[in-house]
N, C-alpha and C. Protein backbone atom coordinates (compact mmCIF):
# COMPACT_ATOMS: atom_id res chain seq x y z
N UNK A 1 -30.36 44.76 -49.77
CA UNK A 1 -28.92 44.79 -49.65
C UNK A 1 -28.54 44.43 -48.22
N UNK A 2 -27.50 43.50 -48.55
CA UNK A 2 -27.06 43.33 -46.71
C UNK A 2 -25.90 44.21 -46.39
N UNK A 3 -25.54 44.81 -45.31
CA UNK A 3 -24.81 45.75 -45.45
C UNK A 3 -23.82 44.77 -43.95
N UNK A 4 -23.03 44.71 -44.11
CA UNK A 4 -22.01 43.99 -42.98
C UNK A 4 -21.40 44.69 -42.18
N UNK A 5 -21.48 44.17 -40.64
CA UNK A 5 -20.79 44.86 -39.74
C UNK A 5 -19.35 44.69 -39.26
N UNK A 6 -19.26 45.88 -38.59
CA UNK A 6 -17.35 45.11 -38.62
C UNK A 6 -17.06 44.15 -37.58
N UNK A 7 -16.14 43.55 -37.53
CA UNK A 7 -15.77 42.04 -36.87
C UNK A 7 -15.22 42.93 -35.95
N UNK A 8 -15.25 42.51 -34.46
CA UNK A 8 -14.85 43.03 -33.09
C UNK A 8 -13.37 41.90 -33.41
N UNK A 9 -12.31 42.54 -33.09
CA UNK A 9 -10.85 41.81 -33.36
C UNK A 9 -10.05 42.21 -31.71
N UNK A 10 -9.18 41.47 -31.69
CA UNK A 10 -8.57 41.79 -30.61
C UNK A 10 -7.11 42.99 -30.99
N UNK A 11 -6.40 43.31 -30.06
CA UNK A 11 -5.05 44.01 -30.53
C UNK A 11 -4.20 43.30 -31.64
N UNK A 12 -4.18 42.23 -31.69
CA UNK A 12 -3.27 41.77 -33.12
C UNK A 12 -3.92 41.76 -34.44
N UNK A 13 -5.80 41.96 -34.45
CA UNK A 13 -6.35 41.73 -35.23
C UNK A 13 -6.57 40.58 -35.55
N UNK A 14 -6.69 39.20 -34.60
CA UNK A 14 -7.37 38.31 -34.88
C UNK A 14 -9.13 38.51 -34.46
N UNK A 15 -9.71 38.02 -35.10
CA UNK A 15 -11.69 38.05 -34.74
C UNK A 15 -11.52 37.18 -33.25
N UNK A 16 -12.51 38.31 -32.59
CA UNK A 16 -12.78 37.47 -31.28
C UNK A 16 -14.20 36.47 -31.56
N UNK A 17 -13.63 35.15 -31.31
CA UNK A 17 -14.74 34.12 -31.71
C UNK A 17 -14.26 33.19 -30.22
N UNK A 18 -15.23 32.33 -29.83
CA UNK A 18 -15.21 31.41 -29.16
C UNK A 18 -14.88 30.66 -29.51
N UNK A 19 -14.28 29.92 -30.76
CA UNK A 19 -13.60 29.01 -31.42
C UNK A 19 -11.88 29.29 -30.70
N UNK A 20 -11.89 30.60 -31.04
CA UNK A 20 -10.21 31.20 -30.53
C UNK A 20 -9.90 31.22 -29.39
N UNK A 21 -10.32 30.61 -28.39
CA UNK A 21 -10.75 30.50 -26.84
C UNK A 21 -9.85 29.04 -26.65
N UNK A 22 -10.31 28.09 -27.86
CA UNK A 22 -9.17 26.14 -27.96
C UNK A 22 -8.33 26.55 -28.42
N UNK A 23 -7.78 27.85 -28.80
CA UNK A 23 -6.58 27.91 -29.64
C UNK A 23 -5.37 27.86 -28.06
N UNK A 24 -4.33 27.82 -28.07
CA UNK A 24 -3.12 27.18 -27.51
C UNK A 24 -2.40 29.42 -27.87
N UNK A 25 -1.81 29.55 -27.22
CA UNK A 25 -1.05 30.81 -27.52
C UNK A 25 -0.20 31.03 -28.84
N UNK A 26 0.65 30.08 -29.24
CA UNK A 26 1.05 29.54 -30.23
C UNK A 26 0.73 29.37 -31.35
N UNK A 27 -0.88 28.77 -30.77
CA UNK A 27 -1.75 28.92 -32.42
C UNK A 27 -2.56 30.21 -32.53
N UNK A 28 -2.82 30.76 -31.81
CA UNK A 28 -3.18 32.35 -32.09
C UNK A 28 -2.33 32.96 -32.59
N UNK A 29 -0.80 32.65 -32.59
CA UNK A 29 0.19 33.12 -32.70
C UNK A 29 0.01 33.54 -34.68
N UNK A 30 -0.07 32.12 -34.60
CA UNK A 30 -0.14 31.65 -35.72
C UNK A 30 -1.52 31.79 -36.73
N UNK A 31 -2.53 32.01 -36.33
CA UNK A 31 -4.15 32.12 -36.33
C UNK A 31 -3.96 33.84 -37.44
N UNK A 32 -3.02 34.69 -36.37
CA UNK A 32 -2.92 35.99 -36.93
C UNK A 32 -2.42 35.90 -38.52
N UNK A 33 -1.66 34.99 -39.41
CA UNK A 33 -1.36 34.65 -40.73
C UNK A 33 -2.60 34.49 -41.46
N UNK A 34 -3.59 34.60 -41.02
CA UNK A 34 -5.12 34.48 -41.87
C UNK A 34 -5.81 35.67 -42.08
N UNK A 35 -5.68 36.69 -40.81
CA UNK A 35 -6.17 38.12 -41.30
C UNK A 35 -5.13 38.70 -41.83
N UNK A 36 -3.89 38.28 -41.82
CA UNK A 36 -3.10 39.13 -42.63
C UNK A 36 -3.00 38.56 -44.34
N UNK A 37 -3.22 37.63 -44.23
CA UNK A 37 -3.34 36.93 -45.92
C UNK A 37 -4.22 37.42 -46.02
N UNK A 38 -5.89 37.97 -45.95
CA UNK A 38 -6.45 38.47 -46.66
C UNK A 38 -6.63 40.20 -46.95
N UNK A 39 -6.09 40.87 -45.78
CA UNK A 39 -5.45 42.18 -45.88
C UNK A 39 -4.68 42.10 -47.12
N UNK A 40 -3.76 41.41 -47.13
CA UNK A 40 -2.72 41.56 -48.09
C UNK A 40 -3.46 41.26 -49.53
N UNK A 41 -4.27 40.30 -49.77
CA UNK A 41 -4.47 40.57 -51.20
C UNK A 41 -5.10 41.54 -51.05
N UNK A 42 -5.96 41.73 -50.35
CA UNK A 42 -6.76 42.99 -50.24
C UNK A 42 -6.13 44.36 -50.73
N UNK A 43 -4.86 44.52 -49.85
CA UNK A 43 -4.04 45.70 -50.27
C UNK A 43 -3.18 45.39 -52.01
N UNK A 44 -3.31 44.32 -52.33
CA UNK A 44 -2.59 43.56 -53.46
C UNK A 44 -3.47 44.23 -54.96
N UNK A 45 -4.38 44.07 -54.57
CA UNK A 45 -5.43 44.44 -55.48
C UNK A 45 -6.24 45.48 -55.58
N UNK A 46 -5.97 46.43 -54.43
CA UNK A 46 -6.29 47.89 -54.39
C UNK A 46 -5.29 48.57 -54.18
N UNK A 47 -4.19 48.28 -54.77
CA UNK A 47 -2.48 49.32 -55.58
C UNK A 47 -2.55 48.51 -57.09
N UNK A 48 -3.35 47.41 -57.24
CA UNK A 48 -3.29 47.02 -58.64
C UNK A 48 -4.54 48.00 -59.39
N UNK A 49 -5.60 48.61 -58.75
CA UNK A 49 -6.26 49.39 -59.56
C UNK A 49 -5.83 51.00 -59.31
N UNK A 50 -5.17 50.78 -58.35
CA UNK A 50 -4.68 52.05 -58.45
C UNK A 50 -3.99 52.99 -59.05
N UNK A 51 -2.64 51.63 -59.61
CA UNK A 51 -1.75 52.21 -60.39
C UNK A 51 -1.81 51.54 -61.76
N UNK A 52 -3.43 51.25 -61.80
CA UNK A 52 -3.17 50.60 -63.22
C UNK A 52 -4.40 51.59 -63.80
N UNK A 53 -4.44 51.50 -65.17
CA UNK A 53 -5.57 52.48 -65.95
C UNK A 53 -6.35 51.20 -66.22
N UNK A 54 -6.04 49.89 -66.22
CA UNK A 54 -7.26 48.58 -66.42
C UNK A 54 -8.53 48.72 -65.93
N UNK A 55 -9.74 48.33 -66.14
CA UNK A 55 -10.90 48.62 -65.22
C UNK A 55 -10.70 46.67 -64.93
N UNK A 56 -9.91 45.95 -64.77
CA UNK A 56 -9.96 44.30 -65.15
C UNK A 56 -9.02 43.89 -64.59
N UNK A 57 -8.76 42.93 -63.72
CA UNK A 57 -7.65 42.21 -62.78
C UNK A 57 -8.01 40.49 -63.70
N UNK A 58 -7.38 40.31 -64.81
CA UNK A 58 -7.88 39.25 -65.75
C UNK A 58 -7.61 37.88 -64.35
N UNK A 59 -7.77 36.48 -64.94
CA UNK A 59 -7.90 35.68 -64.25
C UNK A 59 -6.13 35.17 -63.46
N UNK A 60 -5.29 35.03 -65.03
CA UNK A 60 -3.84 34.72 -64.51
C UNK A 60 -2.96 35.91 -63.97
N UNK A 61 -3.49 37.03 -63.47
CA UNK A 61 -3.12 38.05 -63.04
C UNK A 61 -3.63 38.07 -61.54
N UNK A 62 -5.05 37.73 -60.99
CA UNK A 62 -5.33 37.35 -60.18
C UNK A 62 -5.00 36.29 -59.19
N UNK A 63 -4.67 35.46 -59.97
CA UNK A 63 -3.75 33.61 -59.47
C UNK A 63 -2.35 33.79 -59.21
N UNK A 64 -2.21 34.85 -59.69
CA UNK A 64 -0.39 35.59 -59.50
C UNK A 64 -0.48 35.98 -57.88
N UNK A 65 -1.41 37.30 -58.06
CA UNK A 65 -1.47 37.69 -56.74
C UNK A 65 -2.01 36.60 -55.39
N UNK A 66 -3.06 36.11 -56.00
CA UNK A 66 -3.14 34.96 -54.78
C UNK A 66 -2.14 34.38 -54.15
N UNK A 67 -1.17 33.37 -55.55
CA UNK A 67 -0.12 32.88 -54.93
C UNK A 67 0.54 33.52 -54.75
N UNK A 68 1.17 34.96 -54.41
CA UNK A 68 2.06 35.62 -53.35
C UNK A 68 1.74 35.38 -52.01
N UNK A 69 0.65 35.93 -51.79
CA UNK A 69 -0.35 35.99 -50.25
C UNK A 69 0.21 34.34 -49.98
N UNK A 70 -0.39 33.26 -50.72
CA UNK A 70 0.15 31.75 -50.16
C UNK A 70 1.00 31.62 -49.84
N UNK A 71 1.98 32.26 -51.01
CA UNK A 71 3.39 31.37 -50.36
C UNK A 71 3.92 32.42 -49.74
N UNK A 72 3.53 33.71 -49.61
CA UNK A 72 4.52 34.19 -48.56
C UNK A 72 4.08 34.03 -46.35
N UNK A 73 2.31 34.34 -46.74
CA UNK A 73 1.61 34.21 -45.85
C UNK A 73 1.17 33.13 -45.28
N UNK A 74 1.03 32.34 -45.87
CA UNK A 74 0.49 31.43 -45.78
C UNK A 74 0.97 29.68 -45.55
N UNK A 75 1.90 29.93 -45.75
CA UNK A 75 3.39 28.98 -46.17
C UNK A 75 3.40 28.11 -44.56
N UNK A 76 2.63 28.21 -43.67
CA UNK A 76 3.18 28.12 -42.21
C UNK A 76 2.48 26.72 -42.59
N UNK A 77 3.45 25.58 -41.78
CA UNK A 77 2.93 24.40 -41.86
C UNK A 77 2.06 23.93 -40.71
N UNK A 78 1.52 24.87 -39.89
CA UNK A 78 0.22 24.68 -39.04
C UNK A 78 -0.86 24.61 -39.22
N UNK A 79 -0.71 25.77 -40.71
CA UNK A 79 -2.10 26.31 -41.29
C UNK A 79 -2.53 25.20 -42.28
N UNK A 80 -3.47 24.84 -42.24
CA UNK A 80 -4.50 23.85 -42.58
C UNK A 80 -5.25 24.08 -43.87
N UNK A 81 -5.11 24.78 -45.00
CA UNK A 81 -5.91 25.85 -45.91
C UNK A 81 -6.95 25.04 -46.11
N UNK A 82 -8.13 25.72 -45.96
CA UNK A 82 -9.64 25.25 -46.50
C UNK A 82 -10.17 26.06 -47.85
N UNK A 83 -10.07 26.68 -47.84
CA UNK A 83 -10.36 27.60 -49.11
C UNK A 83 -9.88 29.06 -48.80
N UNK A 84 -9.34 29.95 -49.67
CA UNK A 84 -9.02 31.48 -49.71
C UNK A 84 -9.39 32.25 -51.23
N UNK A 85 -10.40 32.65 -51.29
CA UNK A 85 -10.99 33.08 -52.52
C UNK A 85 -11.56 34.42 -52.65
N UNK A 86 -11.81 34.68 -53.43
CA UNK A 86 -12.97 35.85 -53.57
C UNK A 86 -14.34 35.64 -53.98
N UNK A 87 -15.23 36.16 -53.58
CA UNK A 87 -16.37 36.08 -54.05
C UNK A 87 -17.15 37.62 -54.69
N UNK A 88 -18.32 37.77 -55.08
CA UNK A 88 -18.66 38.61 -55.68
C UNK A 88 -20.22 39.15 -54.86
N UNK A 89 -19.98 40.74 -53.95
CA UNK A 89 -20.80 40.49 -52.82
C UNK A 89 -22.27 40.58 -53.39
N UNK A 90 -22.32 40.95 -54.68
CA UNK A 90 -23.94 40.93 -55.36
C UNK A 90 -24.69 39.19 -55.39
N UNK A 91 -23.95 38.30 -55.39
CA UNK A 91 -24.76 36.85 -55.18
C UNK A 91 -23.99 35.59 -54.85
N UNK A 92 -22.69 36.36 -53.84
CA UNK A 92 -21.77 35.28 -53.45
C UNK A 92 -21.47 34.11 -54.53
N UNK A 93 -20.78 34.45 -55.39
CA UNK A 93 -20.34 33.15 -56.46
C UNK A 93 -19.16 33.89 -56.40
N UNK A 94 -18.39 32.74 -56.77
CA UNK A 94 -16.60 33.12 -56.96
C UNK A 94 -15.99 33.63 -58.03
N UNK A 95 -15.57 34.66 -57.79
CA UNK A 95 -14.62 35.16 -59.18
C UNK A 95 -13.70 34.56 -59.65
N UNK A 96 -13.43 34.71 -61.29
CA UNK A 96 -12.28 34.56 -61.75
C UNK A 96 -11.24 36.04 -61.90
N UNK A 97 -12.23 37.23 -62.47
CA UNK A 97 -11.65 38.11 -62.82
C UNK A 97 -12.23 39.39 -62.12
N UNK A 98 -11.45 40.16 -61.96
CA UNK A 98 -12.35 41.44 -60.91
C UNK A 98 -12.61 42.62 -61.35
N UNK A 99 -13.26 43.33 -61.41
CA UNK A 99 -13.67 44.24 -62.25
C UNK A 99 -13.37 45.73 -60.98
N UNK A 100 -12.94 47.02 -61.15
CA UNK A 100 -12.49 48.35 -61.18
C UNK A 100 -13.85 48.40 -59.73
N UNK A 101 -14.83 48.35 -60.21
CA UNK A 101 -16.35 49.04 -59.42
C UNK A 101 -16.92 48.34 -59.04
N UNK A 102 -16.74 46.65 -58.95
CA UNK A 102 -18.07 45.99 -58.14
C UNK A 102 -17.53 45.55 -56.63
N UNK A 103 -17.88 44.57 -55.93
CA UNK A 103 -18.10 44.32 -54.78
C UNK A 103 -17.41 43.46 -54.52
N UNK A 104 -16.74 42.86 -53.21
CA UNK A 104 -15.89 41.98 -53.05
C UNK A 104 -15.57 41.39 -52.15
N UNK A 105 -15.76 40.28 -51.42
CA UNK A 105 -15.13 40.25 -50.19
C UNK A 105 -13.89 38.48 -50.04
N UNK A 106 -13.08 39.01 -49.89
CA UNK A 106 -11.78 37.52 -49.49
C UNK A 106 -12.15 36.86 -48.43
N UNK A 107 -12.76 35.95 -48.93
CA UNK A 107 -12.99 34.82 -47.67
C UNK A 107 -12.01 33.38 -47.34
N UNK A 108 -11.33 33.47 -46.19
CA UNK A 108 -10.54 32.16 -46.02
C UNK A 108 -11.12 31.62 -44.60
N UNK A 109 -10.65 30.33 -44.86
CA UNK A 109 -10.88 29.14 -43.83
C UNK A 109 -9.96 28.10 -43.57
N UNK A 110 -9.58 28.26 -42.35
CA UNK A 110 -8.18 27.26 -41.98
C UNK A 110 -8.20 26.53 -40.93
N UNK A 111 -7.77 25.64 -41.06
CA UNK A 111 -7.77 24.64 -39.31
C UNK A 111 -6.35 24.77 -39.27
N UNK A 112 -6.84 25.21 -37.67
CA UNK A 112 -4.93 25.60 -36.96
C UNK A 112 -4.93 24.32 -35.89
N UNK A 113 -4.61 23.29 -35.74
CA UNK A 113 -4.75 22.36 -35.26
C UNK A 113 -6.37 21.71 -35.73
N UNK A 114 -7.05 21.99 -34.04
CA UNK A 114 -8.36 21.09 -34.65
C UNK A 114 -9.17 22.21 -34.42
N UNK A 115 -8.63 23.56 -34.81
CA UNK A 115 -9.73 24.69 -34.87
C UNK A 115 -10.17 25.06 -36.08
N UNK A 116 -11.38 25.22 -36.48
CA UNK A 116 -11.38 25.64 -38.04
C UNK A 116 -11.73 26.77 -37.95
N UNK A 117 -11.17 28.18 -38.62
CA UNK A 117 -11.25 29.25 -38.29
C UNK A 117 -11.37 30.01 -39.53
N UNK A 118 -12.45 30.92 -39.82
CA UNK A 118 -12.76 31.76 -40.62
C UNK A 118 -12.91 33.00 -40.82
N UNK A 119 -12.40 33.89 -41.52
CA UNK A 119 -12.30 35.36 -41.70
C UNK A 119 -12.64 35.91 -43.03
N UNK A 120 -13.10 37.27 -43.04
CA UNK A 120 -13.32 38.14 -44.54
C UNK A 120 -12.66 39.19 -44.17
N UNK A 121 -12.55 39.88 -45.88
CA UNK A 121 -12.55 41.71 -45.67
C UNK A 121 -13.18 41.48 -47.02
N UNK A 122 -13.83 42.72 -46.90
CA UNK A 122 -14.15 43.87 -48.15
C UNK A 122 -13.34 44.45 -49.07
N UNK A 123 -13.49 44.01 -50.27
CA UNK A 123 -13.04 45.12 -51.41
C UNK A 123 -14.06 46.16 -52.35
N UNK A 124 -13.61 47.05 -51.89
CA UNK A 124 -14.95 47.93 -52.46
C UNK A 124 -15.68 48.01 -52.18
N UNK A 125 -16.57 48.50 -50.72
CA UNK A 125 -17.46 48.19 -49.50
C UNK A 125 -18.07 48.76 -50.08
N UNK A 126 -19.53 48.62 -50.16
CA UNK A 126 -20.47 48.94 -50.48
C UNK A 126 -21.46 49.87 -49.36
N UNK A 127 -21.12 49.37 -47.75
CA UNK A 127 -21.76 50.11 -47.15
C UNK A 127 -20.75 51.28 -46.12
């Protein structure tokens, strides 16, 4: 089992990477719309099992919540989208549908100019 450590972030909660070093103030500004899009489904989908008795987040229920996070978060015409998905942390393949008890982590990737910048969180941490 790999057990993941937490990302060292600065006060706004962007990841301190040396990539974020070419970013311009502006685009950090802006950089911060990527950990908050995946917080947010994150929090999107842990009040959806919360207040639901489903053990199942089906597929067009899932694509719902995504596209909130997009178009509300994500909507910035700087942001570059490379992919924003979920995967499944037992053998990294992508979900359609999410299940109550397994493993999870939201992975996105964006070029904010000519930076390409990548972030996760955990759903349902395992360690």
């Amino acid at each position: 089992m790999i057990c993941p450590i937490q990302t060292i972030r600065d006060s706004d909660g962007l990841a301190l990477s040396s990539r974020n070093k070419r970013l311009s103030v502006a685009q950090k500004k802006t950089a911060i719309n990527l950990i908050i899009a995946i917080r947010a489904l994150k929090e999107k989908i842990e009040k959806h099992f919360k207040e639901s008795p489903s053990l199942l987040i089906e597929k067009n229920q899932l694509q719902k919540l995504r596209l909130q996070v997009l178009n509300s978060v994500l909507s910035n015409s700087s942001i570059k989208l490379d992919y924003f998905e979920i995967i499944e942390v037992e053998n990294f393949s992508f979900v359609t549908n999410l299940y109550r008890n397994q493993h999870y982590r939201v992975l996105i990737a964006a070029y904010i100019g000519e930076v390409r910048l990548i972030d996760n969180t955990a759903i349902n941490e395992i360690c």
